[in-house]
PDB file of N, CA and C in Angstrom:
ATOM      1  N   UNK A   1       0.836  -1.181   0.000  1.00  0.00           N
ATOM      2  CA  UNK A   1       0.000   0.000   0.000  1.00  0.00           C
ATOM      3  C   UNK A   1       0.877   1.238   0.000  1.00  0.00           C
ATOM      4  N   UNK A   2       1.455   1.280  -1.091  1.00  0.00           N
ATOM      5  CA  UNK A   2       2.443   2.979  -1.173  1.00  0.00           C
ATOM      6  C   UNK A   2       1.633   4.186  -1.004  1.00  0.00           C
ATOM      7  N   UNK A   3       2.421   4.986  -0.585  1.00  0.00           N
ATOM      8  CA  UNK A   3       1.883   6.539  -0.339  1.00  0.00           C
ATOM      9  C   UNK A   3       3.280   7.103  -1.219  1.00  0.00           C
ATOM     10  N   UNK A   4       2.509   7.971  -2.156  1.00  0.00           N
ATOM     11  CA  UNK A   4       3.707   8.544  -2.562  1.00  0.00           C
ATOM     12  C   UNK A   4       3.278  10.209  -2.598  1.00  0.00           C
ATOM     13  N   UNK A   5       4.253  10.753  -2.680  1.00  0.00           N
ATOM     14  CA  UNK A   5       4.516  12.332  -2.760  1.00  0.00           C
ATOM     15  C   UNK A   5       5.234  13.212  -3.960  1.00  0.00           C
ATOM     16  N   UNK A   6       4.530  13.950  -4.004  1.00  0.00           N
ATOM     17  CA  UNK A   6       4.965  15.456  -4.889  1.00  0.00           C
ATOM     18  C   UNK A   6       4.941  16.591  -4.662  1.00  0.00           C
ATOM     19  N   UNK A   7       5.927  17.170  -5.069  1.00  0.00           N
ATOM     20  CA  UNK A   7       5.766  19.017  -4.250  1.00  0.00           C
ATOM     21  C   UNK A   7       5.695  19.381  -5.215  1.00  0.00           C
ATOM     22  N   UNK A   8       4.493  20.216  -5.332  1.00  0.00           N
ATOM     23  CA  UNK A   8       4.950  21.759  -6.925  1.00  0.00           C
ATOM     24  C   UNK A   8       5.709  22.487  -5.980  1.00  0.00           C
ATOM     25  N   UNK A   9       6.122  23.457  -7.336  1.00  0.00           N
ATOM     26  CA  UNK A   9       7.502  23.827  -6.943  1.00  0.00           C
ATOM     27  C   UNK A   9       7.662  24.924  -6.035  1.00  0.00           C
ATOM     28  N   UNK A  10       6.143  25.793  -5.737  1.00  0.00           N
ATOM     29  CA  UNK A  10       6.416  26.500  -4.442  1.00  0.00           C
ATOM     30  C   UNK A  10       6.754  26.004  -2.870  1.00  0.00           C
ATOM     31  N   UNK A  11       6.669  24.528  -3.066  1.00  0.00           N
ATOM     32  CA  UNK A  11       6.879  23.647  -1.880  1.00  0.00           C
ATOM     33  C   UNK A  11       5.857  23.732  -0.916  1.00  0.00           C
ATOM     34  N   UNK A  12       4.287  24.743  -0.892  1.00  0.00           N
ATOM     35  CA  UNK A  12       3.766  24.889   0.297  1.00  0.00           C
ATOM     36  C   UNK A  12       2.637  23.862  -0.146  1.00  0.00           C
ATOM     37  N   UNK A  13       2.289  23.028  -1.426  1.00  0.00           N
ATOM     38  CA  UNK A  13       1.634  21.709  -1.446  1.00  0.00           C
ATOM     39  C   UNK A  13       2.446  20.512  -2.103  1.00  0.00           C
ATOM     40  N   UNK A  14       1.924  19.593  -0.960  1.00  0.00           N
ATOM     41  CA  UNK A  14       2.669  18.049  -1.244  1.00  0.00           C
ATOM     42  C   UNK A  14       0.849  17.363  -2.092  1.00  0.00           C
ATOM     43  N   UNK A  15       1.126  16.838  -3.095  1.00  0.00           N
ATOM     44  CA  UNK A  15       0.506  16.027  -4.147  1.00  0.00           C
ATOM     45  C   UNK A  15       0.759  14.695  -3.747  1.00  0.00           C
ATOM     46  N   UNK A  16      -0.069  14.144  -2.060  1.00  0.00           N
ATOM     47  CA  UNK A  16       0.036  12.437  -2.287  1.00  0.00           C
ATOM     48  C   UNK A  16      -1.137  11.878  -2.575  1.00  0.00           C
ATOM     49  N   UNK A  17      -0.656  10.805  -2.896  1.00  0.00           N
ATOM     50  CA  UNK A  17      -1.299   9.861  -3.948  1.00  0.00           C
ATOM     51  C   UNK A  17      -0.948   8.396  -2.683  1.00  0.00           C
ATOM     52  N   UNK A  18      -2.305   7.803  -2.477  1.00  0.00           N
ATOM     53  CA  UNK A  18      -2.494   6.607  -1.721  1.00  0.00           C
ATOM     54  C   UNK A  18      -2.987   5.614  -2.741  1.00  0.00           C
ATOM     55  N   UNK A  19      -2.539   4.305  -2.283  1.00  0.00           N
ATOM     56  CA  UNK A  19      -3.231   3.298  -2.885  1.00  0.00           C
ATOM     57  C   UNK A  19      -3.721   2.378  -2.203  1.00  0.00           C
ATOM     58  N   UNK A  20      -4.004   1.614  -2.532  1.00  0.00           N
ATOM     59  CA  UNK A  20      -4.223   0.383  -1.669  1.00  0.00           C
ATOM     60  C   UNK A  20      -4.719  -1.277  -3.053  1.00  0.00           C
ATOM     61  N   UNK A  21      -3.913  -2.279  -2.596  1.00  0.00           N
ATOM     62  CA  UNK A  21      -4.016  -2.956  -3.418  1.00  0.00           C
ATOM     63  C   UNK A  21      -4.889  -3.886  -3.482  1.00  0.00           C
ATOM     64  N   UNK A  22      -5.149  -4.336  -4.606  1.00  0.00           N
ATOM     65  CA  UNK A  22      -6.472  -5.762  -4.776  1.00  0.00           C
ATOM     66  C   UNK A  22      -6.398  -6.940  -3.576  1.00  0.00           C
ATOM     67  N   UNK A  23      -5.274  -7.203  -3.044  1.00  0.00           N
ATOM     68  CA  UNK A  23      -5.422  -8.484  -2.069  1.00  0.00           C
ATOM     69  C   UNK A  23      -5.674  -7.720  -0.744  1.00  0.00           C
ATOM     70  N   UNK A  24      -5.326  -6.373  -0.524  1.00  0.00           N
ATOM     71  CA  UNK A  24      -5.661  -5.709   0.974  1.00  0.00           C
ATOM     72  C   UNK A  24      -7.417  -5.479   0.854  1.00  0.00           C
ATOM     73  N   UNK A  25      -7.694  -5.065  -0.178  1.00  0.00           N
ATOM     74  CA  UNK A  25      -9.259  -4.617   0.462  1.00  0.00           C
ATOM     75  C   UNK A  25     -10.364  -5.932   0.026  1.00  0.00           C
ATOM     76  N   UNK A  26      -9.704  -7.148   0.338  1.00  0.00           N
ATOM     77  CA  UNK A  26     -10.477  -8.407   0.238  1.00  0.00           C
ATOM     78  C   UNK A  26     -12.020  -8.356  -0.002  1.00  0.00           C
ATOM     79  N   UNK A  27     -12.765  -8.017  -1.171  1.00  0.00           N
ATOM     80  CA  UNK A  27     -13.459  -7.939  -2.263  1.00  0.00           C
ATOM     81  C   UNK A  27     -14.190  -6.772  -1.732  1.00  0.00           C
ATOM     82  N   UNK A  28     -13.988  -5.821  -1.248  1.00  0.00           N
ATOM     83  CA  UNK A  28     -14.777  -4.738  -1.165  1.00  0.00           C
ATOM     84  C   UNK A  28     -14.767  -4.007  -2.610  1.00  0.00           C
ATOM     85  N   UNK A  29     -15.667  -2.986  -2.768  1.00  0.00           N
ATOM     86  CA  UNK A  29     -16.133  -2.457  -4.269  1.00  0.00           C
ATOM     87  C   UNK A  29     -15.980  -0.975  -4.252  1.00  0.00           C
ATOM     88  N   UNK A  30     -16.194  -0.563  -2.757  1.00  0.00           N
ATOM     89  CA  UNK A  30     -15.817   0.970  -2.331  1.00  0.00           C
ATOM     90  C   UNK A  30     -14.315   1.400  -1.014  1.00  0.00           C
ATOM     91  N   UNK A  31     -13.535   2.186  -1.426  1.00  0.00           N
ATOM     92  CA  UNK A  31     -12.499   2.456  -0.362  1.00  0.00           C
ATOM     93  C   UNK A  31     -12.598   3.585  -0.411  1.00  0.00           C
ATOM     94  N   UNK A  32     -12.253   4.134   0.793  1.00  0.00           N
ATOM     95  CA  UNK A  32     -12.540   5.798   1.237  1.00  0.00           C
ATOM     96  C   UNK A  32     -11.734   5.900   1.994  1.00  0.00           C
ATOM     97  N   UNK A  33     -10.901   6.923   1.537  1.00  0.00           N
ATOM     98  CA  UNK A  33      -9.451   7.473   2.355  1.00  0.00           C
ATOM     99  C   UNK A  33     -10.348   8.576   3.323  1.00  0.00           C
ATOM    100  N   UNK A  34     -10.278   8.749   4.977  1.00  0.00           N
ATOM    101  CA  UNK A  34     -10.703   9.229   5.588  1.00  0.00           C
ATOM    102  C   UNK A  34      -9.695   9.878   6.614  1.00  0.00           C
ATOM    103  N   UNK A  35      -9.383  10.787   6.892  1.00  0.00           N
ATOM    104  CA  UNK A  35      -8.460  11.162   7.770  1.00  0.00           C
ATOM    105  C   UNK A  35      -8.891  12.826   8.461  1.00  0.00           C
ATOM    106  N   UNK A  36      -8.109  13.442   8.863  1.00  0.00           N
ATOM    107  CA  UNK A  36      -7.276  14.912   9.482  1.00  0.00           C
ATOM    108  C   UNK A  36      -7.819  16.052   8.421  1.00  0.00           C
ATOM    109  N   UNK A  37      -7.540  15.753   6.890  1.00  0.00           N
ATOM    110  CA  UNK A  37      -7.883  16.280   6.113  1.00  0.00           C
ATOM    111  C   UNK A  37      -9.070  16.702   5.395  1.00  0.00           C
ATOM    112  N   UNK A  38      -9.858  15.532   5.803  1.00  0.00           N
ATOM    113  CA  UNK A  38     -11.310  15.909   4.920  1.00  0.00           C
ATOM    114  C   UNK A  38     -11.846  15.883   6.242  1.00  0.00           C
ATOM    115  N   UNK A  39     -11.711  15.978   8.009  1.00  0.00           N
ATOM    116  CA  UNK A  39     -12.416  16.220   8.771  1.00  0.00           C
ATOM    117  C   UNK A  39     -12.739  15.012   8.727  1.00  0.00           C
ATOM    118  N   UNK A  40     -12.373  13.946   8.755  1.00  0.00           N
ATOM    119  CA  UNK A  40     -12.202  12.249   9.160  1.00  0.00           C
ATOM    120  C   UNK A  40     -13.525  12.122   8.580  1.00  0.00           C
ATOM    121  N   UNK A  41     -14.353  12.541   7.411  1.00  0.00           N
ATOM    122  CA  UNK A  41     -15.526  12.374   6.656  1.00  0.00           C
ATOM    123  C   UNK A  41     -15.738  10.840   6.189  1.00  0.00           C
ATOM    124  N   UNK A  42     -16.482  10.397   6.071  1.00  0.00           N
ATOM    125  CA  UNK A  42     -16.264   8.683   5.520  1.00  0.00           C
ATOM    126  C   UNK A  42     -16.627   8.524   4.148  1.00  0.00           C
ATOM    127  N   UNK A  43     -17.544   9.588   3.360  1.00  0.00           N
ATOM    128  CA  UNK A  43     -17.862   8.990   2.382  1.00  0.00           C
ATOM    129  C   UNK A  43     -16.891  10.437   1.462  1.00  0.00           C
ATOM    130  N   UNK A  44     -16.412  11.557   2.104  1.00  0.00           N
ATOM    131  CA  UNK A  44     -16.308  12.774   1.062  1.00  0.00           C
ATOM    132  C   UNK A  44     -14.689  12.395   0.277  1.00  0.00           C
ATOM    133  N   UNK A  45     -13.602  11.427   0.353  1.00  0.00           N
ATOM    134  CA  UNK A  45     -12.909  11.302  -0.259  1.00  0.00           C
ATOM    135  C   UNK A  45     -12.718   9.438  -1.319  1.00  0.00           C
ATOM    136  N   UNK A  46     -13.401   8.859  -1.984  1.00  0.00           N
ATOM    137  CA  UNK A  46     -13.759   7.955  -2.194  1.00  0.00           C
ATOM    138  C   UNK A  46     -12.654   7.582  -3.156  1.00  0.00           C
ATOM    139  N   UNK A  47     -11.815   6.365  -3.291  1.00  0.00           N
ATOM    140  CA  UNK A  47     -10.738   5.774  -4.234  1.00  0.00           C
ATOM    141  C   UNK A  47     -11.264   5.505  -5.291  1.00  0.00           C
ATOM    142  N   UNK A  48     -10.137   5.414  -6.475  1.00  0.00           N
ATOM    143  CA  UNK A  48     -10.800   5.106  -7.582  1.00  0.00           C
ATOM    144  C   UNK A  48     -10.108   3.681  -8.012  1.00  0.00           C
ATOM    145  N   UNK A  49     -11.172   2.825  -8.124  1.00  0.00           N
ATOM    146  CA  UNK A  49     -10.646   1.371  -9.252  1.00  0.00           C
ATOM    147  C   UNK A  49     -10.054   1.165  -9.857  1.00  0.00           C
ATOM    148  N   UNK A  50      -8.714   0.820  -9.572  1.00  0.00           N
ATOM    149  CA  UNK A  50      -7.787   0.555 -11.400  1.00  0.00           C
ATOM    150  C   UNK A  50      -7.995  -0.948 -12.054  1.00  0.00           C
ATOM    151  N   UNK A  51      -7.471  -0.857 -13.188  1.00  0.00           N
ATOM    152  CA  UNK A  51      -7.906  -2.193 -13.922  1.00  0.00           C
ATOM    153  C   UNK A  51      -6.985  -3.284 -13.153  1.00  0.00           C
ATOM    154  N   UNK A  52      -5.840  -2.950 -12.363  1.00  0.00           N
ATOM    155  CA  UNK A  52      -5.603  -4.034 -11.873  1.00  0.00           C
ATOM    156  C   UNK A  52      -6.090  -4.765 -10.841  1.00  0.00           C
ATOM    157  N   UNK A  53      -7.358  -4.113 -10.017  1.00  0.00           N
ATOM    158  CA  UNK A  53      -8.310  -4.237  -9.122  1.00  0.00           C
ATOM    159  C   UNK A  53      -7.699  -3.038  -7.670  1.00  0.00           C
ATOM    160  N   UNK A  54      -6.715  -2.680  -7.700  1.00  0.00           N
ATOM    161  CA  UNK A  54      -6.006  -1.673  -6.777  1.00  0.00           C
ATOM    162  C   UNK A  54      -7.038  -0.845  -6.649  1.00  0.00           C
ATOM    163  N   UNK A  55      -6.869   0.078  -5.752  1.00  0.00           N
ATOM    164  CA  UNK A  55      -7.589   1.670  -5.334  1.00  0.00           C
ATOM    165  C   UNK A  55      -6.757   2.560  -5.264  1.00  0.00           C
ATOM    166  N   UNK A  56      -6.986   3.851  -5.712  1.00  0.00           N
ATOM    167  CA  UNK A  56      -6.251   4.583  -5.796  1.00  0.00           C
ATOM    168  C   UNK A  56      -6.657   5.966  -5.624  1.00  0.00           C
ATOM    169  N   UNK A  57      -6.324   7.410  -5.034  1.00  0.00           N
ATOM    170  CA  UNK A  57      -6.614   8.635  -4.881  1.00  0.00           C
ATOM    171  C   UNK A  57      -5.676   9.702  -4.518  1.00  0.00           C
ATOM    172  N   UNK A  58      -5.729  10.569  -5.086  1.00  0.00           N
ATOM    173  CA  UNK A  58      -4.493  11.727  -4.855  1.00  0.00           C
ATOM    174  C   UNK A  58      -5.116  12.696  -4.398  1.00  0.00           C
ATOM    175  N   UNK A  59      -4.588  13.263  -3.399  1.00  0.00           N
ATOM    176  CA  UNK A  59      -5.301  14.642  -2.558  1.00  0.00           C
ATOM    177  C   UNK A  59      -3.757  15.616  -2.388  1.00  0.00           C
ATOM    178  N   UNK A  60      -4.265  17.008  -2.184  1.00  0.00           N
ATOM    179  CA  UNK A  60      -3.343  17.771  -2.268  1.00  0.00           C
ATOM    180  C   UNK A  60      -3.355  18.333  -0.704  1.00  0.00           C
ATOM    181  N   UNK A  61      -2.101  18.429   0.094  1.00  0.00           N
ATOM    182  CA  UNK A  61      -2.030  18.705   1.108  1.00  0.00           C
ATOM    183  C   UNK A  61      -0.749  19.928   1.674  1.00  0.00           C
ATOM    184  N   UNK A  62      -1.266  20.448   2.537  1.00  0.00           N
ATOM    185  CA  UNK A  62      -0.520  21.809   2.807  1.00  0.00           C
ATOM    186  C   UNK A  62       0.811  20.914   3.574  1.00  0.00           C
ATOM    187  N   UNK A  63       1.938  21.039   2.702  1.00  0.00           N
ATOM    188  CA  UNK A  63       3.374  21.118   3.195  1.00  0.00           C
ATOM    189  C   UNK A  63       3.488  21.324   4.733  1.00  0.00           C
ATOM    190  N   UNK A  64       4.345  20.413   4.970  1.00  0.00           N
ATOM    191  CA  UNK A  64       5.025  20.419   6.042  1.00  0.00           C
ATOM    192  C   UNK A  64       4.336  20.561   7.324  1.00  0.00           C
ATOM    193  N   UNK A  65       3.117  19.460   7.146  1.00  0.00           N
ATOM    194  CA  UNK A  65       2.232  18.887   8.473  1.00  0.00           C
ATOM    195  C   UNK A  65       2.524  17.417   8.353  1.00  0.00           C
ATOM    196  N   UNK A  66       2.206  16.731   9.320  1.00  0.00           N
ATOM    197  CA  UNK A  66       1.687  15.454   9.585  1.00  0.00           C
ATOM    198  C   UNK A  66      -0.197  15.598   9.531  1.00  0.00           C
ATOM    199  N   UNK A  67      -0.565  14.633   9.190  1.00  0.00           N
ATOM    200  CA  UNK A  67      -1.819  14.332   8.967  1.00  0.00           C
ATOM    201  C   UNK A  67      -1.999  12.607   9.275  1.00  0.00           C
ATOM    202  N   UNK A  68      -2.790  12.473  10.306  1.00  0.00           N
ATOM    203  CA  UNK A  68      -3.862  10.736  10.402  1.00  0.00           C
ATOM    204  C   UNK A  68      -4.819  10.767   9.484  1.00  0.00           C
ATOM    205  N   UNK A  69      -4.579   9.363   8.804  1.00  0.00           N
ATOM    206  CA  UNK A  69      -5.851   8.794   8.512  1.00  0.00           C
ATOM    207  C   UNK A  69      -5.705   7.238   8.229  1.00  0.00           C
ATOM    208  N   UNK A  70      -6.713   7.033   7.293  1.00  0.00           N
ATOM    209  CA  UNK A  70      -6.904   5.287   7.483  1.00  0.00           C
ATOM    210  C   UNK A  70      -8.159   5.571   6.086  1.00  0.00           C
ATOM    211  N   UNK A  71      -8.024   4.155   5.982  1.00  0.00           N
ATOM    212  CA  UNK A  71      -8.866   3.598   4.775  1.00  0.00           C
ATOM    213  C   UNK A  71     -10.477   2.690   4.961  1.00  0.00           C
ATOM    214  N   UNK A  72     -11.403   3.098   4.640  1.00  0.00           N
ATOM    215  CA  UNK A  72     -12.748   2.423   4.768  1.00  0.00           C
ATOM    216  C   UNK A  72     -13.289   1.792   3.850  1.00  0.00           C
ATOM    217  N   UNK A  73     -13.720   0.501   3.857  1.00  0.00           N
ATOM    218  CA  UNK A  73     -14.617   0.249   2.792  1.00  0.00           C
ATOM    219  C   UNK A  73     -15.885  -0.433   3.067  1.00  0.00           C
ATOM    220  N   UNK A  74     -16.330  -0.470   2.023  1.00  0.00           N
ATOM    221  CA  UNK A  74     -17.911  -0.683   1.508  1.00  0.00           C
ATOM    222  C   UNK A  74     -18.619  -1.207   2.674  1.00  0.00           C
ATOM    223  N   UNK A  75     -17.603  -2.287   3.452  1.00  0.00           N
ATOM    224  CA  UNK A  75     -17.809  -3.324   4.232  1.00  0.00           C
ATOM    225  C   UNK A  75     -17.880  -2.990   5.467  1.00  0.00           C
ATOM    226  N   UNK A  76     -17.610  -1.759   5.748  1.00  0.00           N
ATOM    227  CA  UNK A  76     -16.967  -0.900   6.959  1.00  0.00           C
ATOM    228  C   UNK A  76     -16.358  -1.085   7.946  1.00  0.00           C
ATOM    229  N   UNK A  77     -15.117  -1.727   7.187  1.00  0.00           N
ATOM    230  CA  UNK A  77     -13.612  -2.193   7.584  1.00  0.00           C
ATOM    231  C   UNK A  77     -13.048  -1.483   7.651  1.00  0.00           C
ATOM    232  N   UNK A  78     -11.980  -1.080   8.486  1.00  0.00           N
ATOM    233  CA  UNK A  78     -11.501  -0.440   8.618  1.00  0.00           C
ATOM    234  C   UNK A  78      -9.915  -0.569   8.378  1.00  0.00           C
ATOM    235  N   UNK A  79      -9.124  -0.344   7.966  1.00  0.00           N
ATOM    236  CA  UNK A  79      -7.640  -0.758   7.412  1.00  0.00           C
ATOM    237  C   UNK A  79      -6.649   0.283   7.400  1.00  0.00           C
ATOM    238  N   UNK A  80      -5.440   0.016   7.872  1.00  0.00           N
ATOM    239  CA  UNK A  80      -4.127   0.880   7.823  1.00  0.00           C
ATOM    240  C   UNK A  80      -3.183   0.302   6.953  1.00  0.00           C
ATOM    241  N   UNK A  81      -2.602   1.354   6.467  1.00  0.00           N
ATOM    242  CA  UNK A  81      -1.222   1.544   5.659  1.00  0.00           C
ATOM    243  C   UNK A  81      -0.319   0.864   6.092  1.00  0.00           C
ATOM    244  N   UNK A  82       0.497  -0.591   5.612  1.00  0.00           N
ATOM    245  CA  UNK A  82       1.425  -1.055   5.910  1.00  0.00           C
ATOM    246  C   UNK A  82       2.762  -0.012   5.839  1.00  0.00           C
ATOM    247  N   UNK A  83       2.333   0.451   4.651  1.00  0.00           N
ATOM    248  CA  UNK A  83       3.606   1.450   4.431  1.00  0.00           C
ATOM    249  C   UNK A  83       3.571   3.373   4.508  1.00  0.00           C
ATOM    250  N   UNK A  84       2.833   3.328   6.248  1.00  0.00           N
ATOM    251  CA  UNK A  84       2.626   4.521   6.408  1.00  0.00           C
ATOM    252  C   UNK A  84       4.224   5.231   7.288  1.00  0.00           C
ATOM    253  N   UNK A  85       4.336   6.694   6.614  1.00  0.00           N
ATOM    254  CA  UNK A  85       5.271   7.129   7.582  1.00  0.00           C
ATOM    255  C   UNK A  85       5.260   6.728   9.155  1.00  0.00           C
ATOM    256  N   UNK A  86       4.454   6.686   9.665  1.00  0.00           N
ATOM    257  CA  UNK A  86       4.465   5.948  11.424  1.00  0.00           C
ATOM    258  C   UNK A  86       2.724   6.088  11.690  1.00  0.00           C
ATOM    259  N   UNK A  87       2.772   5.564  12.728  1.00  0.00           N
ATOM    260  CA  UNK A  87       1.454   5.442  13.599  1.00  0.00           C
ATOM    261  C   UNK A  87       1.212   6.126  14.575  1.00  0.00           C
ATOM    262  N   UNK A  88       0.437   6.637  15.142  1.00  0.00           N
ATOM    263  CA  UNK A  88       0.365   7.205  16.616  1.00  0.00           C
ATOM    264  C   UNK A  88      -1.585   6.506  17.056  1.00  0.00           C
ATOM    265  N   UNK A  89      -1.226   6.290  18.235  1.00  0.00           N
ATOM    266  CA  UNK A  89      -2.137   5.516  19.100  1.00  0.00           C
ATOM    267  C   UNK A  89      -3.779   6.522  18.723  1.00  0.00           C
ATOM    268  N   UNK A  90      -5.140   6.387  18.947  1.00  0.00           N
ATOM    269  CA  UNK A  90      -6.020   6.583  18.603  1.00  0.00           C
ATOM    270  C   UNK A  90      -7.229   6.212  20.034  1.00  0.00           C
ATOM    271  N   UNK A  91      -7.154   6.959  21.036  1.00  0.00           N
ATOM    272  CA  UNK A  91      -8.384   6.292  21.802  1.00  0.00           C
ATOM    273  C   UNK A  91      -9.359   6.230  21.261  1.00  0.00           C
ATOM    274  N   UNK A  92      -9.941   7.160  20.625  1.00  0.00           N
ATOM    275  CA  UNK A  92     -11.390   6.846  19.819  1.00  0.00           C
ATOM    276  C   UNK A  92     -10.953   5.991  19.067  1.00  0.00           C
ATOM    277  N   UNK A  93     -10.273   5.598  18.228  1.00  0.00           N
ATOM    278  CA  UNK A  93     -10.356   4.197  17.157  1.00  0.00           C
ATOM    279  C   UNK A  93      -9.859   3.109  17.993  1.00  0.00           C
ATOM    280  N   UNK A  94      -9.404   3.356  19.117  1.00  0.00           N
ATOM    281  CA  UNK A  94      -8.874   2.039  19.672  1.00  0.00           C
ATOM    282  C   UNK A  94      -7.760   0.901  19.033  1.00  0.00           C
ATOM    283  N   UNK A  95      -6.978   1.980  18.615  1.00  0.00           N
ATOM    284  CA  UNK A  95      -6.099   1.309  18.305  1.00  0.00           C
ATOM    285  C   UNK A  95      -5.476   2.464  17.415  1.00  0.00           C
ATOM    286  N   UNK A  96      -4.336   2.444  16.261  1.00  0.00           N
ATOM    287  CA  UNK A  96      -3.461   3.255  15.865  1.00  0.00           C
ATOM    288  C   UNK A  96      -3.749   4.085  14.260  1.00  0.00           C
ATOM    289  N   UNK A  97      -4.011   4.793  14.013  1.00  0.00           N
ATOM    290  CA  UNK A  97      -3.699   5.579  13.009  1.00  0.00           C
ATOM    291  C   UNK A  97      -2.939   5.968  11.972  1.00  0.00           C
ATOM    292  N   UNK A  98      -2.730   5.652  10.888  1.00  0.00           N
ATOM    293  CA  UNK A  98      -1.617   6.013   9.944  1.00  0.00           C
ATOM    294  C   UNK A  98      -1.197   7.415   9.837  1.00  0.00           C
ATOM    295  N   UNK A  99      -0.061   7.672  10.070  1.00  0.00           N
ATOM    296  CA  UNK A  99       0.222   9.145   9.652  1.00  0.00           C
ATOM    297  C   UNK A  99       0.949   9.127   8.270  1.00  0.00           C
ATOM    298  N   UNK A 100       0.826  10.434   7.418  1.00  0.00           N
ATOM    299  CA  UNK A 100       1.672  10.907   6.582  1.00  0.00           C
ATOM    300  C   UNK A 100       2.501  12.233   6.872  1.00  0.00           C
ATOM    301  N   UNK A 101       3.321  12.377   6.429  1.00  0.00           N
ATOM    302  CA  UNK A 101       4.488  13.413   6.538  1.00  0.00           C
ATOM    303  C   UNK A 101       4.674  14.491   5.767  1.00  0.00           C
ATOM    304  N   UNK A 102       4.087  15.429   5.460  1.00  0.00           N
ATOM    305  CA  UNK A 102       4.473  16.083   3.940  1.00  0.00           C
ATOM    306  C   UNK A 102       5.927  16.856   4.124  1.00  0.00           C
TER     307      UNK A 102
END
């Protein structure tokens, strides 16, 4: 599940791009990146389908924060980033949070 990053060139937005792959979201049909950013919303940032069955979505984020979030689907599972910059603990989720880094 890569997270990758881009800065335009004023550096004050990072361009990441999350995925998540066909064997992680075990046959769900909808994934929704939910975090810090959209106000931990569940349905307002929704992935898009690639033909290889992956999910995928790019959001643009103000440079040089950390931001939590996590991934939802259809099923209302809830799932973290193997390959998130780090975790930090979550009492309301009861358990840990993916962070990103811009």
């Amino acid at each position: 599940m890569p997270v990758s990053k881009r800065y335009l060139k004023d550096k004050k937005i990072c361009k990441v791009s999350f995925k998540m792959s066909k064997t992680v979201v075990d046959g769900a049909k909808k994934i929704f990146l939910v975090g810090e950013f959209n106000q931990w919303n569940t349905k307002n940032t929704p992935m898009k389908k690639l033909k290889d069955g992956s999910y995928s979505v790019t959001v643009d984020l103000e440079a040089g924060r950390d931001y939590q979030y996590r991934y939802l689907t259809d099923k209302g599972d809830w799932l973290n980033d193997t390959k998130a910059d780090r975790y930090d603990y979550s009492a309301f989720a009861g358990g840990d949070n993916c962070v990103v880094s811009t």
